[in-house]
C-alpha atoms as a PDB file:
ATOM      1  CA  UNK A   1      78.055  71.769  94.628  1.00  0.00           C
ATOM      2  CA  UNK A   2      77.247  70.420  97.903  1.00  0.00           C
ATOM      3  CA  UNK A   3      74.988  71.649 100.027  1.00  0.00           C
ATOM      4  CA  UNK A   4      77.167  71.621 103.101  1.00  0.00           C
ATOM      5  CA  UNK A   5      79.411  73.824 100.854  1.00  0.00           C
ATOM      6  CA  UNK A   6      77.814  76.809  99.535  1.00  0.00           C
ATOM      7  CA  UNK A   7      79.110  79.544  97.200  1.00  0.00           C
ATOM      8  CA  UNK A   8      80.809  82.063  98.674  1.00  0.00           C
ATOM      9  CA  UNK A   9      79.714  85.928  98.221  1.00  0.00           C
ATOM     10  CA  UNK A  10      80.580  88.009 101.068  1.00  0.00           C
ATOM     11  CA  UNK A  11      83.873  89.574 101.729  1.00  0.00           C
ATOM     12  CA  UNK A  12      84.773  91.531 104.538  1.00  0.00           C
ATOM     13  CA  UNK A  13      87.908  94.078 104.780  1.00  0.00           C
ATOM     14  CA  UNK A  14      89.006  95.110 108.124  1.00  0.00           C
ATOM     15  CA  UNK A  15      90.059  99.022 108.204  1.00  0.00           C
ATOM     16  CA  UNK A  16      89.751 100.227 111.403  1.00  0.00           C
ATOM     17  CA  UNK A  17      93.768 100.701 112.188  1.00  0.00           C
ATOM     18  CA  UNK A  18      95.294 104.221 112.825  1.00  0.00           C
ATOM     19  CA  UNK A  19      98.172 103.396 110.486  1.00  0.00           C
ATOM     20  CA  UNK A  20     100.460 105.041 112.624  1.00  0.00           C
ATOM     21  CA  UNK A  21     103.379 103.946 110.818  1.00  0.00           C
ATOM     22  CA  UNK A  22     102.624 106.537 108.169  1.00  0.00           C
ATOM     23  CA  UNK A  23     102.126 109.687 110.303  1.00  0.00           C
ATOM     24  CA  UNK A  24     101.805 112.075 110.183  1.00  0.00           C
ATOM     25  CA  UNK A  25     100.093 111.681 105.966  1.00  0.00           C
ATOM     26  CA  UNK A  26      97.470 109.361 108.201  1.00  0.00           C
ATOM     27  CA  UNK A  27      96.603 111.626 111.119  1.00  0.00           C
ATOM     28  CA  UNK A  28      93.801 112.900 109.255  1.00  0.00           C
ATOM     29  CA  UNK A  29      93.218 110.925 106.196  1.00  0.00           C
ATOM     30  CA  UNK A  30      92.801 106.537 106.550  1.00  0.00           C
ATOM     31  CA  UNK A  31      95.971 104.548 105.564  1.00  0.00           C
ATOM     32  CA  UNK A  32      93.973 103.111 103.373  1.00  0.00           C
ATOM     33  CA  UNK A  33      92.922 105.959 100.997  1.00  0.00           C
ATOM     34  CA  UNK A  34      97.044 106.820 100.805  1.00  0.00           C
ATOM     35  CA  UNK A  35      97.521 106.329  97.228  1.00  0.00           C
ATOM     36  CA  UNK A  36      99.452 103.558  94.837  1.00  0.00           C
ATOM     37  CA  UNK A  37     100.444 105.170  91.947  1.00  0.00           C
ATOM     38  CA  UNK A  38      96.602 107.370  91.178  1.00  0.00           C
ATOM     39  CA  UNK A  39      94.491 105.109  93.167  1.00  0.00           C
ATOM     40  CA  UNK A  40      93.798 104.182  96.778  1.00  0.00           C
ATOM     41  CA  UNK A  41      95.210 101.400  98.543  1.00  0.00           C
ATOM     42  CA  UNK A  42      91.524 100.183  99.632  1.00  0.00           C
ATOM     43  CA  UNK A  43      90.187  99.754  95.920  1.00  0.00           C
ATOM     44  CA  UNK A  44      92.862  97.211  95.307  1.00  0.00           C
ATOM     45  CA  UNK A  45      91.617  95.412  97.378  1.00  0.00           C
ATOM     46  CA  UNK A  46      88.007  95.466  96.389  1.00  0.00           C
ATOM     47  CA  UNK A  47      88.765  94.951  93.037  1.00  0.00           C
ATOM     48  CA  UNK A  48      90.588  91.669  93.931  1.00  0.00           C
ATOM     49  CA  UNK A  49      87.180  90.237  95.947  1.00  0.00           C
ATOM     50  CA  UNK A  50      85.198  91.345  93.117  1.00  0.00           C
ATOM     51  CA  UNK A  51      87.400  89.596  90.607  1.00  0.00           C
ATOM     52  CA  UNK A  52      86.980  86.372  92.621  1.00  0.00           C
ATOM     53  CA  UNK A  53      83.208  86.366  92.696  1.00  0.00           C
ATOM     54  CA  UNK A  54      82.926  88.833  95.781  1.00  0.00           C
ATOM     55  CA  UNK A  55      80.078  90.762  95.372  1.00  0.00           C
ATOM     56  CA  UNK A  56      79.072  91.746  98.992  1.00  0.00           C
ATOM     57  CA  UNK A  57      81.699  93.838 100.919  1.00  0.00           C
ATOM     58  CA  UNK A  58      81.505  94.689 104.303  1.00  0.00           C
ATOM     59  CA  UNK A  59      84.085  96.825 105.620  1.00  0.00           C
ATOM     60  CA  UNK A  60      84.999  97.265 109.666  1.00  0.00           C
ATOM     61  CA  UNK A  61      86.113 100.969 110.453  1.00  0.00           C
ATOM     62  CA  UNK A  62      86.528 102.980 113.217  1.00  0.00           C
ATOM     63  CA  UNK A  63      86.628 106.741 113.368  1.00  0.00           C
ATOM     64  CA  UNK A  64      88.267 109.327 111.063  1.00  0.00           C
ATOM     65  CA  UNK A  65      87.122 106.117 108.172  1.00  0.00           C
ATOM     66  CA  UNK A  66      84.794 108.302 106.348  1.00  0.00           C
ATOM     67  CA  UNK A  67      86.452 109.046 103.233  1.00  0.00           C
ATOM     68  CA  UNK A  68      86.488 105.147 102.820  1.00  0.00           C
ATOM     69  CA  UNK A  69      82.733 105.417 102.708  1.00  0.00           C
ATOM     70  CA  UNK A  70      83.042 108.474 100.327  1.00  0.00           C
ATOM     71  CA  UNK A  71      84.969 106.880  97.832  1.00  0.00           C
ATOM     72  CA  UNK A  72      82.515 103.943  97.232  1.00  0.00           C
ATOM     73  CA  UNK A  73      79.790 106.561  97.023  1.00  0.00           C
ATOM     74  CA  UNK A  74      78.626 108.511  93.678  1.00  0.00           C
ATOM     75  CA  UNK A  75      79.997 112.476  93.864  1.00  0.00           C
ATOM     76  CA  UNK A  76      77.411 113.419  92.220  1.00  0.00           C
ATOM     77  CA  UNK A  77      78.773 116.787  92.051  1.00  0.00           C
ATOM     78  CA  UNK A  78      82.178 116.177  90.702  1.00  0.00           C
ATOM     79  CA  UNK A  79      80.380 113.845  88.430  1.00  0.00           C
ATOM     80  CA  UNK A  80      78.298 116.785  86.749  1.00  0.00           C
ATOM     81  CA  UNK A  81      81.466 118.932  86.406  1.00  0.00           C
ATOM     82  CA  UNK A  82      83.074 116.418  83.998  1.00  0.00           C
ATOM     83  CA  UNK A  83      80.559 115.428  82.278  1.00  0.00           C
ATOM     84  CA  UNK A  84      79.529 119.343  81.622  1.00  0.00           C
ATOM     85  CA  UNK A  85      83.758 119.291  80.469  1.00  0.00           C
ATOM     86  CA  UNK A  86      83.279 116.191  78.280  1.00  0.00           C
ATOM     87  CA  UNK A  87      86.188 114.645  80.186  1.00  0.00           C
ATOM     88  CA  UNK A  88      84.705 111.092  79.938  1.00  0.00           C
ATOM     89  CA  UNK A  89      88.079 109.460  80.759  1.00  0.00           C
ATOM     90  CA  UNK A  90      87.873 110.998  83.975  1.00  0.00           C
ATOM     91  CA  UNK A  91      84.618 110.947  84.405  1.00  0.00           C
ATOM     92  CA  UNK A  92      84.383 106.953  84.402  1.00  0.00           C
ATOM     93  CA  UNK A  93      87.226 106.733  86.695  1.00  0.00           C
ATOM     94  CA  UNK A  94      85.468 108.609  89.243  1.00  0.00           C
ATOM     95  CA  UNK A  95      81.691 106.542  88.547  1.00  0.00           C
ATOM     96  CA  UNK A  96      84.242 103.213  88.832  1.00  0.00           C
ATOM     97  CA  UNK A  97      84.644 102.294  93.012  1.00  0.00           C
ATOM     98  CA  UNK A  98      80.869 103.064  93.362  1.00  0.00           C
ATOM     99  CA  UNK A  99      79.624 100.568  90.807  1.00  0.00           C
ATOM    100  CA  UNK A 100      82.473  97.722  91.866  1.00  0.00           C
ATOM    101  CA  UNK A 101      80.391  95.664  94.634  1.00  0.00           C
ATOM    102  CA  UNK A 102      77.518  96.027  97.225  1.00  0.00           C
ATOM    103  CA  UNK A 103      79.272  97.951  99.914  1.00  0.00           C
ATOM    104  CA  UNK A 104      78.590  97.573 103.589  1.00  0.00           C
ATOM    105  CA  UNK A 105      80.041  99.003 106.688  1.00  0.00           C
ATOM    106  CA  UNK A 106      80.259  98.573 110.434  1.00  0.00           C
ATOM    107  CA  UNK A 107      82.621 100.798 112.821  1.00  0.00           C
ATOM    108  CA  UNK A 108      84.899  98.002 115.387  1.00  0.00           C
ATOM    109  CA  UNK A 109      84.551 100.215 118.222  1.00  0.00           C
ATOM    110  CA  UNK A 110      87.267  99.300 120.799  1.00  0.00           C
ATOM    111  CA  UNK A 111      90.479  98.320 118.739  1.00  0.00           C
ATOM    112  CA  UNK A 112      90.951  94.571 120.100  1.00  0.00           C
ATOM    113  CA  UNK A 113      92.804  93.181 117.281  1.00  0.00           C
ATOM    114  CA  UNK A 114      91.885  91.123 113.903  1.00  0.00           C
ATOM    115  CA  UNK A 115      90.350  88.599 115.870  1.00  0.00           C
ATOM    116  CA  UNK A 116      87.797  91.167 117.006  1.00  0.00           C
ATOM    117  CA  UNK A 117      87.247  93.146 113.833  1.00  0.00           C
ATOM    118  CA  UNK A 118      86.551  89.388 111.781  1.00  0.00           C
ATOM    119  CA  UNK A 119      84.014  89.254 115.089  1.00  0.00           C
ATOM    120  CA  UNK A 120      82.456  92.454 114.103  1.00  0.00           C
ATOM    121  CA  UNK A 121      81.216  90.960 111.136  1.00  0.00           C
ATOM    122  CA  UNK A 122      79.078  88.044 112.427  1.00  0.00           C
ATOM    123  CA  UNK A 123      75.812  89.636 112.092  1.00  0.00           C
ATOM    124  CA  UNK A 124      76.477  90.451 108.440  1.00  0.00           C
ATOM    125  CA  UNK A 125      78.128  87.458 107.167  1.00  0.00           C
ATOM    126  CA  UNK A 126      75.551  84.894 109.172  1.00  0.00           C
ATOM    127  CA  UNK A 127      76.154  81.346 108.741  1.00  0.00           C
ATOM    128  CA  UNK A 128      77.952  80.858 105.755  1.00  0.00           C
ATOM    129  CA  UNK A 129      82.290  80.692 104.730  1.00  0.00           C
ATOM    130  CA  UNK A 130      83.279  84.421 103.619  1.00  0.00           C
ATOM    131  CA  UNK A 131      86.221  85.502 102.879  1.00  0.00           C
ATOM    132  CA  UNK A 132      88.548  88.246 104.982  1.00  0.00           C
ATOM    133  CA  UNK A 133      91.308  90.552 103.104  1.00  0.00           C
ATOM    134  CA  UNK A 134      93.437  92.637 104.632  1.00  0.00           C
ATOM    135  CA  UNK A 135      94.203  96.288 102.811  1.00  0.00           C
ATOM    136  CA  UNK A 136      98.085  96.289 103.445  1.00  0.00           C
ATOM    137  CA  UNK A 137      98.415  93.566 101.322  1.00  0.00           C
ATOM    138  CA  UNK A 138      97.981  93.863  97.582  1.00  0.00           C
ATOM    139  CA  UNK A 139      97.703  91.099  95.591  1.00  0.00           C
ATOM    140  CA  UNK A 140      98.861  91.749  91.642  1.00  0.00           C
ATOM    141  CA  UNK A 141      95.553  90.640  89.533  1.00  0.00           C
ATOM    142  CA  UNK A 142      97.806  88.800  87.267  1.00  0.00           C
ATOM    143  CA  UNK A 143      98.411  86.153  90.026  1.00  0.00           C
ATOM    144  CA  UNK A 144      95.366  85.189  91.503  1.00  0.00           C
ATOM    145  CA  UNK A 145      95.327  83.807  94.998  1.00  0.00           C
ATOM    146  CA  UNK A 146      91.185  84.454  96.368  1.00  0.00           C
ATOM    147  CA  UNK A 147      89.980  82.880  93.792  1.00  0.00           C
ATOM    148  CA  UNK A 148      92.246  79.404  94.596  1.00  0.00           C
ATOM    149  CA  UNK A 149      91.311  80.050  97.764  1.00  0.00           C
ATOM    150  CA  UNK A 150      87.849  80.061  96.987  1.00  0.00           C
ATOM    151  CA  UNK A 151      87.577  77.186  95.177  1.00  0.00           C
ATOM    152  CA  UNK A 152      89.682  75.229  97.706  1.00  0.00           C
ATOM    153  CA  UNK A 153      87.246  76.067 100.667  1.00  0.00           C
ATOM    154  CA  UNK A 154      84.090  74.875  98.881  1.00  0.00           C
ATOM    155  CA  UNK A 155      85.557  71.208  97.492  1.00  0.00           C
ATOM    156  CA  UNK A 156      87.313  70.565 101.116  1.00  0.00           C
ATOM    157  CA  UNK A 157      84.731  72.732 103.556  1.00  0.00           C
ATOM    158  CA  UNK A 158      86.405  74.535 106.416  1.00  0.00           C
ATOM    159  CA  UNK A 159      88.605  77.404 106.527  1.00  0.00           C
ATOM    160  CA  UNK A 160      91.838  78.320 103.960  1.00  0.00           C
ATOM    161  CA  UNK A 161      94.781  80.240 104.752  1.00  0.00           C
ATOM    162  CA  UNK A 162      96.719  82.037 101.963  1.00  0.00           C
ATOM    163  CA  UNK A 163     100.534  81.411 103.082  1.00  0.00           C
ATOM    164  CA  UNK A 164     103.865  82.294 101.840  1.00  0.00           C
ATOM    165  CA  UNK A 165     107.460  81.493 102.303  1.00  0.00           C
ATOM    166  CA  UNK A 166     109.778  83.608 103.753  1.00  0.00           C
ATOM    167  CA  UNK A 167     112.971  83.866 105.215  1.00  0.00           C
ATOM    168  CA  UNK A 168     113.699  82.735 108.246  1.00  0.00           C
ATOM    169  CA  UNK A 169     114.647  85.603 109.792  1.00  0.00           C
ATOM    170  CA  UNK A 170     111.251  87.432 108.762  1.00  0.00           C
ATOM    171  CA  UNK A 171     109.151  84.888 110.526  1.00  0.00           C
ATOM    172  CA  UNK A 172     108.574  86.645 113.434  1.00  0.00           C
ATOM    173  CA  UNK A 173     106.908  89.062 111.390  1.00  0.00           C
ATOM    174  CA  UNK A 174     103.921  87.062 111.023  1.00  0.00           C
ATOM    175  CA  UNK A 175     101.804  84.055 112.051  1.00  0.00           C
ATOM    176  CA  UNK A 176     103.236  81.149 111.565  1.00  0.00           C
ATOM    177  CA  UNK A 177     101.915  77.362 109.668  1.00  0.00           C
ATOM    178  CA  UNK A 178     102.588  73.934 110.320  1.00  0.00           C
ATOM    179  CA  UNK A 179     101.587  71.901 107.274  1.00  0.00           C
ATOM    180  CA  UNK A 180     101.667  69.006 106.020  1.00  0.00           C
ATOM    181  CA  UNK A 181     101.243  67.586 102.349  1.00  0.00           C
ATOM    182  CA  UNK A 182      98.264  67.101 100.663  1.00  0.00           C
ATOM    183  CA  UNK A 183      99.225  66.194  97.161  1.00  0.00           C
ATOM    184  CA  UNK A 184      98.092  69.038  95.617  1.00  0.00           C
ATOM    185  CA  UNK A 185     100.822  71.490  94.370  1.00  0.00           C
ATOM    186  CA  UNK A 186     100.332  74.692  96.110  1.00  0.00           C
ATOM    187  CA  UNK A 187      98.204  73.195  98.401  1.00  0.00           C
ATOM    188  CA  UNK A 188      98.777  72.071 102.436  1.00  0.00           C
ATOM    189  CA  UNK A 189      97.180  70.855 105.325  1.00  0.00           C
ATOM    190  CA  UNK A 190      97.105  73.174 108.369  1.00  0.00           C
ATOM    191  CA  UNK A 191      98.164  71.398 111.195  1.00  0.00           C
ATOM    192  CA  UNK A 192      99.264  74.169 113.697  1.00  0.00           C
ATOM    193  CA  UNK A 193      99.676  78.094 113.878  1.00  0.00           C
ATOM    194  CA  UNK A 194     101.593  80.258 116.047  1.00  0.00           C
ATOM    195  CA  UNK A 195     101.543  84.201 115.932  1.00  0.00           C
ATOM    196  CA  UNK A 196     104.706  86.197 115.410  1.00  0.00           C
ATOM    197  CA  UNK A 197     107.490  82.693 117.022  1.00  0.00           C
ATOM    198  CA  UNK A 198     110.823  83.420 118.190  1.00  0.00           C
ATOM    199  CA  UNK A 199     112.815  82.141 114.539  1.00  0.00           C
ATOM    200  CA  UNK A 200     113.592  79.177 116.525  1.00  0.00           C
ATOM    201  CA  UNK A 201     110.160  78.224 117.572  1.00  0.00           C
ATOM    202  CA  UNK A 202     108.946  78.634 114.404  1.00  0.00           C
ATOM    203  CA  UNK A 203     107.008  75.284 113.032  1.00  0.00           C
ATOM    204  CA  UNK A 204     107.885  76.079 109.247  1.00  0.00           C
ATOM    205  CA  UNK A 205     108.921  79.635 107.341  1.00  0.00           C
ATOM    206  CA  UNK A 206     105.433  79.533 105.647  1.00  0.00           C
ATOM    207  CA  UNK A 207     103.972  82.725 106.729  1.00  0.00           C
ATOM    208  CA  UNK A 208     100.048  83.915 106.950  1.00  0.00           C
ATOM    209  CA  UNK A 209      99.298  86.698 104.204  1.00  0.00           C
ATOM    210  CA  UNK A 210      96.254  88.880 104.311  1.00  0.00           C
ATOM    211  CA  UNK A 211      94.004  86.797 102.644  1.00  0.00           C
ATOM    212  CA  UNK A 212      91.451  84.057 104.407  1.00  0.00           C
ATOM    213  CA  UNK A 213      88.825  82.378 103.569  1.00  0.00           C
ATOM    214  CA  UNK A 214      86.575  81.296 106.811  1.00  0.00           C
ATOM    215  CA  UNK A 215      83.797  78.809 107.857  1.00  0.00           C
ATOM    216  CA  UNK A 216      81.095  80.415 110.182  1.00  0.00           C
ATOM    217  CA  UNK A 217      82.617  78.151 112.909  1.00  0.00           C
ATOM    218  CA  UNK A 218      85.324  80.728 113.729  1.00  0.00           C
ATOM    219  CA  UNK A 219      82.765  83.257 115.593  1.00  0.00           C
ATOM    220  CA  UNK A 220      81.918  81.325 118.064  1.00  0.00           C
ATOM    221  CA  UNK A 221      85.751  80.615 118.651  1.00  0.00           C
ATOM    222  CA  UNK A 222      86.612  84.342 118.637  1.00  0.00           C
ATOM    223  CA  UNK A 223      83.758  85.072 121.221  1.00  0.00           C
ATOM    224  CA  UNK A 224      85.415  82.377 123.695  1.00  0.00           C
ATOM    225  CA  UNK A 225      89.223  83.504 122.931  1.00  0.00           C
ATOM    226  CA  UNK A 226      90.716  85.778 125.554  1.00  0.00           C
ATOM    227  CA  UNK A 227      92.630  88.261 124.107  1.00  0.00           C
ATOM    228  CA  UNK A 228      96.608  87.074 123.013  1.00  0.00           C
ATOM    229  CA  UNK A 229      99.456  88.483 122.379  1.00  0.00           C
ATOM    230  CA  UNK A 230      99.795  92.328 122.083  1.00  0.00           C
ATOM    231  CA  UNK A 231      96.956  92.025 124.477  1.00  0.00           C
ATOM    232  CA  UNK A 232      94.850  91.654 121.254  1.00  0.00           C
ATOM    233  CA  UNK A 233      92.282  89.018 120.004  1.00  0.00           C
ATOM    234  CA  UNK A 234      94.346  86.825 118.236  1.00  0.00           C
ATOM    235  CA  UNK A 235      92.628  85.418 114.654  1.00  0.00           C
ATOM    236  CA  UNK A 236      95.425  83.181 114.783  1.00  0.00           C
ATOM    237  CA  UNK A 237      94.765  81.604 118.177  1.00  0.00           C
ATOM    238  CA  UNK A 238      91.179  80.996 116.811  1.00  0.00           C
ATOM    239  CA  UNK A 239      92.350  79.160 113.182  1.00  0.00           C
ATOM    240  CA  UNK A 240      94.548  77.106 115.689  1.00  0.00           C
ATOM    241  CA  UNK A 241      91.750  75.934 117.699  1.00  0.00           C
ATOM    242  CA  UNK A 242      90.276  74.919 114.143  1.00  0.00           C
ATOM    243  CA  UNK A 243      93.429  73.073 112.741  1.00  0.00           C
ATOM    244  CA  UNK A 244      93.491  71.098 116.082  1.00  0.00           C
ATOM    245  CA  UNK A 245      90.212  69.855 116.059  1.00  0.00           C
ATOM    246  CA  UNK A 246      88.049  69.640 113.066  1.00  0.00           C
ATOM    247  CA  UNK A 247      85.253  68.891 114.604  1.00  0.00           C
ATOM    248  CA  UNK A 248      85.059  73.020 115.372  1.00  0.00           C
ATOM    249  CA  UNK A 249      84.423  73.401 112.029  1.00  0.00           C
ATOM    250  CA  UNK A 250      86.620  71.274 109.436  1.00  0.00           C
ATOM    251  CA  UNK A 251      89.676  71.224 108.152  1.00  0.00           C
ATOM    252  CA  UNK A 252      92.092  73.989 107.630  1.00  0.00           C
ATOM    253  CA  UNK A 253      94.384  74.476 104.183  1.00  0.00           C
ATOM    254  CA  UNK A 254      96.791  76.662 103.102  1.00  0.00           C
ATOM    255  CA  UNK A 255      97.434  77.795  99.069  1.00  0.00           C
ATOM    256  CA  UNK A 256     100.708  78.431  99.393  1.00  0.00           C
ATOM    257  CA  UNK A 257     101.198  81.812  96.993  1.00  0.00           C
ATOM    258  CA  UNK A 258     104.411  82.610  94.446  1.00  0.00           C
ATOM    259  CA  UNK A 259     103.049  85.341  92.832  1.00  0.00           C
ATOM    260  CA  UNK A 260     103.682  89.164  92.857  1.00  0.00           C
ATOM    261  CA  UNK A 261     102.288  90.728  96.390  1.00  0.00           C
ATOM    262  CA  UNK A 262     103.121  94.495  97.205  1.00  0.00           C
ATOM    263  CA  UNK A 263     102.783  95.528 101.107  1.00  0.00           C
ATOM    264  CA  UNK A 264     101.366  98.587 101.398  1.00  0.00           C
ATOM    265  CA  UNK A 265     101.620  98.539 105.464  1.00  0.00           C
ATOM    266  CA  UNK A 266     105.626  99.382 105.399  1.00  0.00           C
ATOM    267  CA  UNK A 267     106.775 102.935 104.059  1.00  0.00           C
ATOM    268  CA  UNK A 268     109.861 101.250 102.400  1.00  0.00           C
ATOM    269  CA  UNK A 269     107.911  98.623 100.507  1.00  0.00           C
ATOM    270  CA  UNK A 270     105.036 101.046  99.884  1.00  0.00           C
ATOM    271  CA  UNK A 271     106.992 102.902  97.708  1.00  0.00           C
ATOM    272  CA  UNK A 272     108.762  99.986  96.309  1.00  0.00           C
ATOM    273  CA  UNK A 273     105.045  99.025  95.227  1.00  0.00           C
ATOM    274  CA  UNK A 274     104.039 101.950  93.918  1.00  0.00           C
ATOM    275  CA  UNK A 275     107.651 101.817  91.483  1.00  0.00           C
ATOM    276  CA  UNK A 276     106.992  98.504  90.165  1.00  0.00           C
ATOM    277  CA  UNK A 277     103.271  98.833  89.526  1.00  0.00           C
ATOM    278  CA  UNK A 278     103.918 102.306  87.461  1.00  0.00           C
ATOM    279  CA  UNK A 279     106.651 100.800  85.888  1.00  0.00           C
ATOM    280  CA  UNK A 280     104.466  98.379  84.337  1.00  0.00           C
ATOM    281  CA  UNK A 281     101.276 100.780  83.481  1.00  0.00           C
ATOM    282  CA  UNK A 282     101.322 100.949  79.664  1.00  0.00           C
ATOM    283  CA  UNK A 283     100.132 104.714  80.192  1.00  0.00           C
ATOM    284  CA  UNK A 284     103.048 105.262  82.629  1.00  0.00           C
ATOM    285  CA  UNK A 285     105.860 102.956  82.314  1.00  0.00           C
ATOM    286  CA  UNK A 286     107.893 103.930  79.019  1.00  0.00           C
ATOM    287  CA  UNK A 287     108.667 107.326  80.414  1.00  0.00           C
ATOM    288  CA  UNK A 288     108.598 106.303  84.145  1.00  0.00           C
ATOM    289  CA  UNK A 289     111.030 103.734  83.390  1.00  0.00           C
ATOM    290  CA  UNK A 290     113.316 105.960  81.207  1.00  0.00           C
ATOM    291  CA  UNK A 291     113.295 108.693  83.886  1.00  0.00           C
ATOM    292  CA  UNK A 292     114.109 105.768  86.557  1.00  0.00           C
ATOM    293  CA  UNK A 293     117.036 104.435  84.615  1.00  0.00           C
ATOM    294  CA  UNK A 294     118.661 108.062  84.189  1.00  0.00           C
ATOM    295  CA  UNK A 295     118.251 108.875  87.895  1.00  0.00           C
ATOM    296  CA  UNK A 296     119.593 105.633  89.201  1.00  0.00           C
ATOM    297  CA  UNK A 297     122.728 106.001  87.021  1.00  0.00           C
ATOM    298  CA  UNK A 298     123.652 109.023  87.517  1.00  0.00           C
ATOM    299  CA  UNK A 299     122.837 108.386  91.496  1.00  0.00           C
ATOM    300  CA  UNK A 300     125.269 105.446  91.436  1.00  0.00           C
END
């Protein structure tokens, strides 16, 4: 491996939002500790970085983010009760999100946007690529997208976007790729990005997921960008600056994903995710499934 290219180890996960689209089960407890099927949305999302060679997590909170630094802790106390109870099973489940990675946190302050939180990070991360996930999307293990993305960044350098197709109407949703073919299936050159276009400005109806890989290059970008559109710092405007001029900070490429993604940041699809992923738990599913089939019949 190059030197210019070095492994990557550090994620960082920003979690600082109020999820207000789930009040009032967030006014008091972090969107991302609302459970998917018996555990929280967050550890997902470590387990993924961990699973692609993640070992150092920093996470960017705000207040009322506590319990996020709870769960990643030992409980010492509820430890000692199952263990006295010989509930092992249990027991291991709880010992689990404490021994997944190195866990590291730093509170965002004023709520400027992504942009900002990824910002919030700098001192941490230094000068080497890291990777950035984002909680509300959850990426089935079975499909692995980080660790592409991974290996992408350190054989072409710069910064990778993880990007999906959608329908047209949906593409003011999100941000936005130009690309261009690089003759690697799944695998495009960044050529242009645009946050949340009108449908008819779109460039393409490849759509930004949660899940980036960055070079160092992008802080000093984000400390220069003025904030964009929602009157936030924009990560997108920054990534553009990139894709327009390598010279920032190399190239920018997009693994375009196919797999199975659940969105835990919309009620409807939250609970659509938390149905398909019980469905297919082998402790779950046989009787979740039965049950499923009876009510939707007689429901029809």
């Amino acid at each position: 491996m190059s030197e210019s290219h070095p492994r990557i180890s550090k994620a960082v996960i920003p979690a600082a939002g109020l999820g207000t689209r789930f009040l009032p089960a967030t006014k008091a407890t972090p969107k991302e500790m609302l459970p998917v099927v018996d555990k929280p949305a967050i550890q997902y999302v470590v387990e993924e970085a961990v699973g692609a060679g993640l070992s150092d997590v920093l996470m960017v909170t705000g207040r009322n983010k506590r319990p996020l630094e709870d769960h990643f802790d030992r409980n010492y106390e509820l430890e000692q009760a199952l263990s006295r109870k010989g509930d092992a099973e249990r027991l291991a489940k709880v010992q689990e999100p404490s021994d997944l990675a190195t866990m590291h946190y730093v509170r965002q302050g004023d709520p400027k946007g992504l942009g900002h939180a990824v910002l919030c990070a700098a001192p941490h991360v230094g000068e080497q690529p890291f990777a950035v996930l984002l909680g509300d999307d959850l990426i089935d293990p079975r499909d692995p997208l980080l660790s592409r993305m991974v290996d992408v960044q350190e054989r072409e350098g710069g910064s990778v976007v993880a990007l999906m197709e959608v329908e047209p109407s949906q593409v003011h949703l999100y941000g936005c790729a130009a690309v261009a073919a690089t003759g690697e299936d799944g695998v495009v050159r960044v050529t242009g990005l645009v946050e949340k276009p009108d449908p008819a400005e779109a460039p393409s109806n490849y759509a930004i997921i949660g899940r980036y890989v960055l070079d160092p290059a992008v802080f000093e970008i984000l400390r220069k960008t003025e904030p964009g559109r929602g009157g936030e710092i924009q990560l997108t405007d920054a990534l553009q600056m990139l894709a327009a001029d390598e010279t920032l900070g190399g190239p920018v490429h997009g693994v375009v994903f196919k797999g199975r993604r659940y969105d835990t940041g919309d009620r409807s699809d939250y609970l659509r995710a938390i149905v398909r992923l019980a469905c297919e738990r082998e402790d779950l599913g046989p009787d979740f499934r039965a049950w499923l089939r009876r009510y939707v019949t007689e429901e029809m």
